[in-house]
C-alpha atoms as a PDB file:
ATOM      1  CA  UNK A   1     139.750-108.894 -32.949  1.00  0.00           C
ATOM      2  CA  UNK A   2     142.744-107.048 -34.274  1.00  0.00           C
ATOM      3  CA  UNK A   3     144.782-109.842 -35.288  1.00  0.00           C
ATOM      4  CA  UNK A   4     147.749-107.562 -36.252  1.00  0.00           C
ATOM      5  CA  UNK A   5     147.921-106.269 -32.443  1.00  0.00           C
ATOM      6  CA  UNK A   6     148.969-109.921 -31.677  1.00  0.00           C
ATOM      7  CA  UNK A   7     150.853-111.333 -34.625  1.00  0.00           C
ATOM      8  CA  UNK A   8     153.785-107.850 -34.837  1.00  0.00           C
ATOM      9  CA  UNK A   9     154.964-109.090 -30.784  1.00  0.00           C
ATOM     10  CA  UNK A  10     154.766-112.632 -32.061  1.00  0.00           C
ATOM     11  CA  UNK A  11     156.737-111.964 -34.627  1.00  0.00           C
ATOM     12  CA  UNK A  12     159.373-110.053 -33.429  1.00  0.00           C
ATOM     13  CA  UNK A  13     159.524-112.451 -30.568  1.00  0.00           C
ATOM     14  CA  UNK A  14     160.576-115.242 -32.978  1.00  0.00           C
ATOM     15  CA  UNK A  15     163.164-112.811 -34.815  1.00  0.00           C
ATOM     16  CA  UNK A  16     164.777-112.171 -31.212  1.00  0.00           C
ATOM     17  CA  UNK A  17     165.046-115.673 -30.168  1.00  0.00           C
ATOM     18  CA  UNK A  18     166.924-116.779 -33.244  1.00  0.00           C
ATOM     19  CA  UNK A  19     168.659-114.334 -33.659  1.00  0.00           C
ATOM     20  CA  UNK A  20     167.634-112.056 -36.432  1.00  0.00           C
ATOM     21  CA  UNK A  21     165.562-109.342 -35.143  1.00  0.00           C
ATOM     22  CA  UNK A  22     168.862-106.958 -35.322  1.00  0.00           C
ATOM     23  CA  UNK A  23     170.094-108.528 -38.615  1.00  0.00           C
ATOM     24  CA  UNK A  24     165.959-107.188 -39.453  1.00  0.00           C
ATOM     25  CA  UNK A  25     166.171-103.988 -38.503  1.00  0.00           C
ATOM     26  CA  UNK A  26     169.174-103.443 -39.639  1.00  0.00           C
ATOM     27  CA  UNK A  27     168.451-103.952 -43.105  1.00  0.00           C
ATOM     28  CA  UNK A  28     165.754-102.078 -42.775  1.00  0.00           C
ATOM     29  CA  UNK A  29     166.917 -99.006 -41.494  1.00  0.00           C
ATOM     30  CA  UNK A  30     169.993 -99.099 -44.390  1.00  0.00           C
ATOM     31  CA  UNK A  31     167.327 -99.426 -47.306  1.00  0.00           C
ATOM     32  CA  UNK A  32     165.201 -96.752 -45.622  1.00  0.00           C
ATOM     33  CA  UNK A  33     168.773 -94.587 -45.120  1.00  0.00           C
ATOM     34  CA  UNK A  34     169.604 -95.011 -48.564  1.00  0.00           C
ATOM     35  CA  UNK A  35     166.567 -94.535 -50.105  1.00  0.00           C
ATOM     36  CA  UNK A  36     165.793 -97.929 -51.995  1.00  0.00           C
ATOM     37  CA  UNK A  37     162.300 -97.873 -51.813  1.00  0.00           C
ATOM     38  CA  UNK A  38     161.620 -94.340 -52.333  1.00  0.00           C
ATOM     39  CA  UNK A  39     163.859 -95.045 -55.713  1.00  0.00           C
ATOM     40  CA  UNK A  40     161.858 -98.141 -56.564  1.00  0.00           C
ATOM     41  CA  UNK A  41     158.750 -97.124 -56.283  1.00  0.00           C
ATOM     42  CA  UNK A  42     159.278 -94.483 -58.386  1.00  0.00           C
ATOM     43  CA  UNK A  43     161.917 -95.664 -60.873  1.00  0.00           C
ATOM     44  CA  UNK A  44     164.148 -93.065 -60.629  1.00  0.00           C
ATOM     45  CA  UNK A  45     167.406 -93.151 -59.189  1.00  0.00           C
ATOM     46  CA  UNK A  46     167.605 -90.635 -56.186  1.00  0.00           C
ATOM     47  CA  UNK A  47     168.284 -90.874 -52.701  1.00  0.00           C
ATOM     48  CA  UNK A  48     166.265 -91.220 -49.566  1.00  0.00           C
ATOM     49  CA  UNK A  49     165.290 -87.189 -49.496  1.00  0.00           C
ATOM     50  CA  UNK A  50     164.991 -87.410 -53.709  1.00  0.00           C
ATOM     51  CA  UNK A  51     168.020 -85.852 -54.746  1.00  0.00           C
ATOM     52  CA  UNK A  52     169.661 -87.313 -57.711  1.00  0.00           C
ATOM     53  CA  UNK A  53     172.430 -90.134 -57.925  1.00  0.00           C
ATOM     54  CA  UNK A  54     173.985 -92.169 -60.233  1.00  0.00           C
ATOM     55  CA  UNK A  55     172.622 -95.557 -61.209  1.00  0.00           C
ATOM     56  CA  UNK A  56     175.247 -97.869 -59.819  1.00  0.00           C
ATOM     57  CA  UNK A  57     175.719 -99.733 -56.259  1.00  0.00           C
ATOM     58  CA  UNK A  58     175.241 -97.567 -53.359  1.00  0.00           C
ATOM     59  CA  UNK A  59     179.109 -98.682 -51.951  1.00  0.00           C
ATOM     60  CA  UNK A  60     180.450 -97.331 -54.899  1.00  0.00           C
ATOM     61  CA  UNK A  61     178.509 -93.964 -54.402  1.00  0.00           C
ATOM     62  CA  UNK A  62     179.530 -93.926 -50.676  1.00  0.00           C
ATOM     63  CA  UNK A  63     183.234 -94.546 -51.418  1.00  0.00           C
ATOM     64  CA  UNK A  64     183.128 -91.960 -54.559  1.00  0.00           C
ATOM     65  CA  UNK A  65     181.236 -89.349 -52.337  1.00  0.00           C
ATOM     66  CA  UNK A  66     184.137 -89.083 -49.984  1.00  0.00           C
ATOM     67  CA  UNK A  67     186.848 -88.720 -52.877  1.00  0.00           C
ATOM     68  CA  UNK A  68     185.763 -86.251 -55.677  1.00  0.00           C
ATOM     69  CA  UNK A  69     186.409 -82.776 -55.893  1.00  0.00           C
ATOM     70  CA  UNK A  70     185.796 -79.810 -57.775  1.00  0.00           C
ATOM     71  CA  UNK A  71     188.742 -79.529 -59.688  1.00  0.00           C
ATOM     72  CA  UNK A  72     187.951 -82.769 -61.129  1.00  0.00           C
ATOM     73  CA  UNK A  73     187.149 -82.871 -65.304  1.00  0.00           C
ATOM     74  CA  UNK A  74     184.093 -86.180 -65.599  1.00  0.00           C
ATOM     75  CA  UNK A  75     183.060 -87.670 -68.651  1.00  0.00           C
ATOM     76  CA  UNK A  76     180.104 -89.968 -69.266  1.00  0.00           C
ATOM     77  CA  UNK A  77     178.754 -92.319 -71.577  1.00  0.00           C
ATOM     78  CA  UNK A  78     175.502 -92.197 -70.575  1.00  0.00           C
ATOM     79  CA  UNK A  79     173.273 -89.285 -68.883  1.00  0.00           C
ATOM     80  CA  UNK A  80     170.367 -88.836 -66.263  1.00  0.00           C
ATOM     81  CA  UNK A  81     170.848 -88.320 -62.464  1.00  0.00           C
ATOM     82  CA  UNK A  82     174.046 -89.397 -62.399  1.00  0.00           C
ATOM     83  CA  UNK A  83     174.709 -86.405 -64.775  1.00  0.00           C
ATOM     84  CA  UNK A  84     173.181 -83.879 -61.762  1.00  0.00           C
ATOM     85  CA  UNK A  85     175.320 -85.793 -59.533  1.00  0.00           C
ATOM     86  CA  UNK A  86     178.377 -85.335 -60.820  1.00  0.00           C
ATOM     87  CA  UNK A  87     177.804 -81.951 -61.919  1.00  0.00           C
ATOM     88  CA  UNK A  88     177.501 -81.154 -58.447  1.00  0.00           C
ATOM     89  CA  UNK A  89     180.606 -82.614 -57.227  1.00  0.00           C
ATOM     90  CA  UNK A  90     182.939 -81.898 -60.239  1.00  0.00           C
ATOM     91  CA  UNK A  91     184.284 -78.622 -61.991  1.00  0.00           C
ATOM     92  CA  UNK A  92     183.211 -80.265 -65.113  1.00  0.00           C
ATOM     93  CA  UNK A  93     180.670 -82.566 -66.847  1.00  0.00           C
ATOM     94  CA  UNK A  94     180.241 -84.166 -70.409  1.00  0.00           C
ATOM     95  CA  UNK A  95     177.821 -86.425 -71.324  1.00  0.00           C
ATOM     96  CA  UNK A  96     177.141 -88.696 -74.373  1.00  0.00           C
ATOM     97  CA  UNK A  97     173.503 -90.085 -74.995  1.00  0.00           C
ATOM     98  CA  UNK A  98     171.989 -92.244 -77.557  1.00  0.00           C
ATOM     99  CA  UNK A  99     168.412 -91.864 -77.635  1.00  0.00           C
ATOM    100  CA  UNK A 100     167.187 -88.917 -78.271  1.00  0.00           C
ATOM    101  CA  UNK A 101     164.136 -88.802 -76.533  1.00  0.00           C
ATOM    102  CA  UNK A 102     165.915 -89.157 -73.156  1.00  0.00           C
ATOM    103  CA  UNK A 103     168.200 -86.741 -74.620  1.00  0.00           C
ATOM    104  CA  UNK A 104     166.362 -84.423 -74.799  1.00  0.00           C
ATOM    105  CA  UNK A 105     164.400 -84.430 -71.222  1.00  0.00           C
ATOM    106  CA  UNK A 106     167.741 -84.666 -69.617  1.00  0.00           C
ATOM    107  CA  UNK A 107     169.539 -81.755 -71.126  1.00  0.00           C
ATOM    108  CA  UNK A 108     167.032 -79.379 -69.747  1.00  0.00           C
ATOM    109  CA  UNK A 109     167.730 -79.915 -66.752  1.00  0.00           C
ATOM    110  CA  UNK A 110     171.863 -79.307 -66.953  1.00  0.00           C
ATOM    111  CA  UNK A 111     173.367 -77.035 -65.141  1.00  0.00           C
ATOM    112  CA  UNK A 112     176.191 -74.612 -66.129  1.00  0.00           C
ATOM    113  CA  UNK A 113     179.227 -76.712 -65.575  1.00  0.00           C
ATOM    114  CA  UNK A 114     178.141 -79.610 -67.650  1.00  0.00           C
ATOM    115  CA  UNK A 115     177.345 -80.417 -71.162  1.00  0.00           C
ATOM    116  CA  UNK A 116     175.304 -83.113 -72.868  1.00  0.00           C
ATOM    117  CA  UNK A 117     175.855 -84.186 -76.675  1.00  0.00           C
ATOM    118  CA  UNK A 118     173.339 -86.987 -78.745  1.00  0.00           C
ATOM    119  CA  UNK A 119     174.954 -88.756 -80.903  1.00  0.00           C
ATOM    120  CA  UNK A 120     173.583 -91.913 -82.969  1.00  0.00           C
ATOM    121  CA  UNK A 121     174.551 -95.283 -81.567  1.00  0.00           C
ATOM    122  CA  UNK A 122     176.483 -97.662 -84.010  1.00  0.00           C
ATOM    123  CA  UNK A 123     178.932-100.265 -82.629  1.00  0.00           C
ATOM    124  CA  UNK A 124     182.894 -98.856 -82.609  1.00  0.00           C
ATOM    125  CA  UNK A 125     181.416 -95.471 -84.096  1.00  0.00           C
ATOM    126  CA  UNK A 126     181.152 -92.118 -83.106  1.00  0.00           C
ATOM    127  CA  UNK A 127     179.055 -92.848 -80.136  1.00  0.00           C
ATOM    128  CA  UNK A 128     182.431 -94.884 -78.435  1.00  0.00           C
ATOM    129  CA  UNK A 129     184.428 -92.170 -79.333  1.00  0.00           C
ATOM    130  CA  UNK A 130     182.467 -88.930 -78.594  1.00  0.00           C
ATOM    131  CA  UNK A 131     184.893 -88.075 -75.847  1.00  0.00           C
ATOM    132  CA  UNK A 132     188.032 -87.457 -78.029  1.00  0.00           C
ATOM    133  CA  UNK A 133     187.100 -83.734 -78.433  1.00  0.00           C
ATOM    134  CA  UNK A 134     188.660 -81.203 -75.648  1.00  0.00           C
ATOM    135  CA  UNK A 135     189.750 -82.823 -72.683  1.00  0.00           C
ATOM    136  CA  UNK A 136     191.622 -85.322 -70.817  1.00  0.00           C
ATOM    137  CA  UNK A 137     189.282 -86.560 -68.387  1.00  0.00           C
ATOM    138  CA  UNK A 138     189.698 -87.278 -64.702  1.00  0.00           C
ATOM    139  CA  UNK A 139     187.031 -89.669 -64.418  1.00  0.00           C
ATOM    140  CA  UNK A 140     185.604 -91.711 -67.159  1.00  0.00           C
ATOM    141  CA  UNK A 141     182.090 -93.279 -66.545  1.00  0.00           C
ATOM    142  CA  UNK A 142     181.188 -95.750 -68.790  1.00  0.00           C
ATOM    143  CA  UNK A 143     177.352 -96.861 -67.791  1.00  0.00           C
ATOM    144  CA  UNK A 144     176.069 -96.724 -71.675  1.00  0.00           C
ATOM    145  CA  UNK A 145     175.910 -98.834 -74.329  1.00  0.00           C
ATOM    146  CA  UNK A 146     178.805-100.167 -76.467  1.00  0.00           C
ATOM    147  CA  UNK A 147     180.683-100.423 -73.512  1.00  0.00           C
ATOM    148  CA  UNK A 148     183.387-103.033 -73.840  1.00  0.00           C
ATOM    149  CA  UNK A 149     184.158-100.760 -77.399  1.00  0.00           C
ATOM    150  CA  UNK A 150     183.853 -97.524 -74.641  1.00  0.00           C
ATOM    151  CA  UNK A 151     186.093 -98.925 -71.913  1.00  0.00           C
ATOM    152  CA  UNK A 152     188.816 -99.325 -75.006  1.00  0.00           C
ATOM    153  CA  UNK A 153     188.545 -95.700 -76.509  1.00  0.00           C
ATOM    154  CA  UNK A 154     189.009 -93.905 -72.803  1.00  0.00           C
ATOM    155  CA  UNK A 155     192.656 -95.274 -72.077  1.00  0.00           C
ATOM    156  CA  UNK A 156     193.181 -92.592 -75.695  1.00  0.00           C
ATOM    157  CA  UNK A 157     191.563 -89.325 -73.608  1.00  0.00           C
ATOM    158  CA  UNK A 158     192.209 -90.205 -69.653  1.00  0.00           C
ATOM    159  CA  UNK A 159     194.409 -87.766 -67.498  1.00  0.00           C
ATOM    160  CA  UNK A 160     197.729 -89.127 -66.231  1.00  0.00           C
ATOM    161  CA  UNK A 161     196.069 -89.533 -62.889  1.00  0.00           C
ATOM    162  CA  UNK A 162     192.760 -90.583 -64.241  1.00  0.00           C
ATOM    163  CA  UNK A 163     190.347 -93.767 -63.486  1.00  0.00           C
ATOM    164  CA  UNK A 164     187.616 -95.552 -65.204  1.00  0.00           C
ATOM    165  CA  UNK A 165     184.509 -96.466 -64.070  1.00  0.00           C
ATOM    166  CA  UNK A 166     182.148 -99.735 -64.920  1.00  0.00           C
ATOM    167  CA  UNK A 167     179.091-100.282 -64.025  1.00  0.00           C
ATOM    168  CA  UNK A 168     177.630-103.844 -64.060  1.00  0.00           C
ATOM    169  CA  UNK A 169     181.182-105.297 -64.501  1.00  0.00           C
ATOM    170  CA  UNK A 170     180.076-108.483 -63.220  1.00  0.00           C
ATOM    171  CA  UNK A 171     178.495-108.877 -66.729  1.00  0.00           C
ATOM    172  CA  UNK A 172     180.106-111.397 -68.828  1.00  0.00           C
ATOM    173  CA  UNK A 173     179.621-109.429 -72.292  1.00  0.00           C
ATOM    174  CA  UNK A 174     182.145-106.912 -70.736  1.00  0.00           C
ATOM    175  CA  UNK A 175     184.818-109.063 -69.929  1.00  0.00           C
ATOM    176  CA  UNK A 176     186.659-108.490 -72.876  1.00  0.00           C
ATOM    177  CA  UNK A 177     186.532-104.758 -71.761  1.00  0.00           C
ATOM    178  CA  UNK A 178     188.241-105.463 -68.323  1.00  0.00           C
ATOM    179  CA  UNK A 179     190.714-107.729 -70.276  1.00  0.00           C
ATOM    180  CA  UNK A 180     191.795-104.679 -72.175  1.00  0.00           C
ATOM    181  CA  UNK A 181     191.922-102.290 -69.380  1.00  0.00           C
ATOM    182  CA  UNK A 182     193.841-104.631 -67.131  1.00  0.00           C
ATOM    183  CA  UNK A 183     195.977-105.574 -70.097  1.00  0.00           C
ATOM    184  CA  UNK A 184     196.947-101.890 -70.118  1.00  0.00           C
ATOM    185  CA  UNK A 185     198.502-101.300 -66.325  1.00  0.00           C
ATOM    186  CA  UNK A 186     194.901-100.850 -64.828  1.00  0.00           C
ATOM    187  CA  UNK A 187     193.997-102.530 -61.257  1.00  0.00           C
ATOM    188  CA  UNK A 188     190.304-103.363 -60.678  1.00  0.00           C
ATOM    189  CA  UNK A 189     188.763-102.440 -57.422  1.00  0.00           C
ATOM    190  CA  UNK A 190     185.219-103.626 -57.204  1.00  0.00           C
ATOM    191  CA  UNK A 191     182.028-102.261 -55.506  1.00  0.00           C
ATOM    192  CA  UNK A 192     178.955-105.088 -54.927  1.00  0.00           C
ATOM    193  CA  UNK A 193     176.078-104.654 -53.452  1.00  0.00           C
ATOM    194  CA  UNK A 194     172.370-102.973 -53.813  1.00  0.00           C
ATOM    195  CA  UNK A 195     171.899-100.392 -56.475  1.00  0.00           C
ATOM    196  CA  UNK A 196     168.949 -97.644 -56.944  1.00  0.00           C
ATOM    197  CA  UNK A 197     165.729 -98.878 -58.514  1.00  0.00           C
ATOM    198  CA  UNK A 198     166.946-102.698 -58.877  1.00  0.00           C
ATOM    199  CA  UNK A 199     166.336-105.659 -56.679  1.00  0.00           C
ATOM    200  CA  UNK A 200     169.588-107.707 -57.282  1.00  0.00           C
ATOM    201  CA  UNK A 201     173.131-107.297 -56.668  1.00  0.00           C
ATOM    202  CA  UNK A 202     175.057-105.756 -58.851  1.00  0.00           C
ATOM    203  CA  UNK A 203     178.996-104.705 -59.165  1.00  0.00           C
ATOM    204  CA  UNK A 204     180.222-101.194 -60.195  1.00  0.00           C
ATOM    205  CA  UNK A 205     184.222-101.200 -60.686  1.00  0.00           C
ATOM    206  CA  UNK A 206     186.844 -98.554 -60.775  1.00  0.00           C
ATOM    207  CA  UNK A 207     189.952 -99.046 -62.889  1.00  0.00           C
ATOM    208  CA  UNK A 208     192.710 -97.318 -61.733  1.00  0.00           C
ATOM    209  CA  UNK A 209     197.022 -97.216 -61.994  1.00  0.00           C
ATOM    210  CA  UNK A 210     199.498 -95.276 -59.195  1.00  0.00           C
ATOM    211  CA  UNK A 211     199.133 -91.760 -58.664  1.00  0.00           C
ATOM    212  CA  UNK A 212     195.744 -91.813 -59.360  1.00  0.00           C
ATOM    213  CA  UNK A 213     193.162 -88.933 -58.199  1.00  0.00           C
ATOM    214  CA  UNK A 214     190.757 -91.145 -55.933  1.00  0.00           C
ATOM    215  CA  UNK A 215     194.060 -91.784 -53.614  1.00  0.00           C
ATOM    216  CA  UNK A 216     193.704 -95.441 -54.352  1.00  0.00           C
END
């Protein structure tokens, strides 16, 4: 007897009656259309037909997706797909990466508009402050290390119309981080939900004033 033949009606006949057989399929179909378990299973943070994106919660993706452009200047702490991402989207791209090894496997792959420095990691060093060089930056992603030390050194290089962007900012070791930031004119707009690779919810927060370039 093929027990499964009998038990998949059964079951669906249970969700239906209380309730939850569209609450079911529903999630199903959004972690199949965003491409969670593709991005699980193979620890890497892409999307449902493998194309890189950036490690934070897929609302935060969505909403950025709709609001970049290419005359936008990004700067990261912190490289990989995201890196690819934003490349894509932006005019320009500069990354900051501490360990060498990953270093050096992402800046192979970076394409013409976007550049990728290593530099050692010591707390309130050069690593926070590897984006004073060259530009004032539209968008400033800090998804790194050192960050609370990070989110302090970008108010020095952000455009006039520039925002800031945490990820994990529902961590308590970065508090003092948002203190400073909000301390300094900057409104927090959080982003919860799933993220690539991960199985818990996580927060990914933009940090923005008036006139800013995301139209918030």
């Amino acid at each position: 007897m093929n027990i499964k033949k009998y038990l998949r009606p059964a079951f669906e006949l249970i969700l239906k009656k209380t309730g939850l057989l569209y609450i079911f399929r529903l999630k199903r179909n959004a972690i199949k259309n965003y491409g969670w378990e593709l991005s699980a299973t193979s620890y890497a943070s892409i999307d449902a037909d493998s194309n890189p994106i950036p490690w934070i919660t897929y609302p935060a993706i969505d909403f950025l997706s709709r609001r970049i452009n290419q005359n936008m200047k990004v700067f990261e702490y912190g490289s990989g797909n995201s890196t690819l991402w934003w490349a894509k989207r932006a005019a320009v791209v500069s990354s900051v990466e501490h360990d060498f090894n990953w270093y050096e496997k992402v800046k192979s792959e970076m394409p013409k508009n976007a550049t990728l420095q290593y530099v050692e990691l010591s707390y309130d060093g050069e690593y926070c402050r590897a984006l004073e060089c060259g530009e004032n930056w539209n968008i400033i992603v800090v998804d790194g290390r050192d960050r609370v030390n990070c989110l302090k050194q970008s108010i020095r290089k952000i455009a006039e119309d520039g925002v800031i962007l945490l990820d994990n900012s529902d961590r308590e070791e970065y508090q003092e981080g948002i203190d400073f930031l909000i301390s300094n004119g900057y409104r927090k707009l959080e982003f919860r939900g799933l993220a690539p690779i991960v199985t818990y919810i996580s927060e990914t927060s933009i940090f923005y004033k008036s006139g800013n370039c995301l139209g918030l």
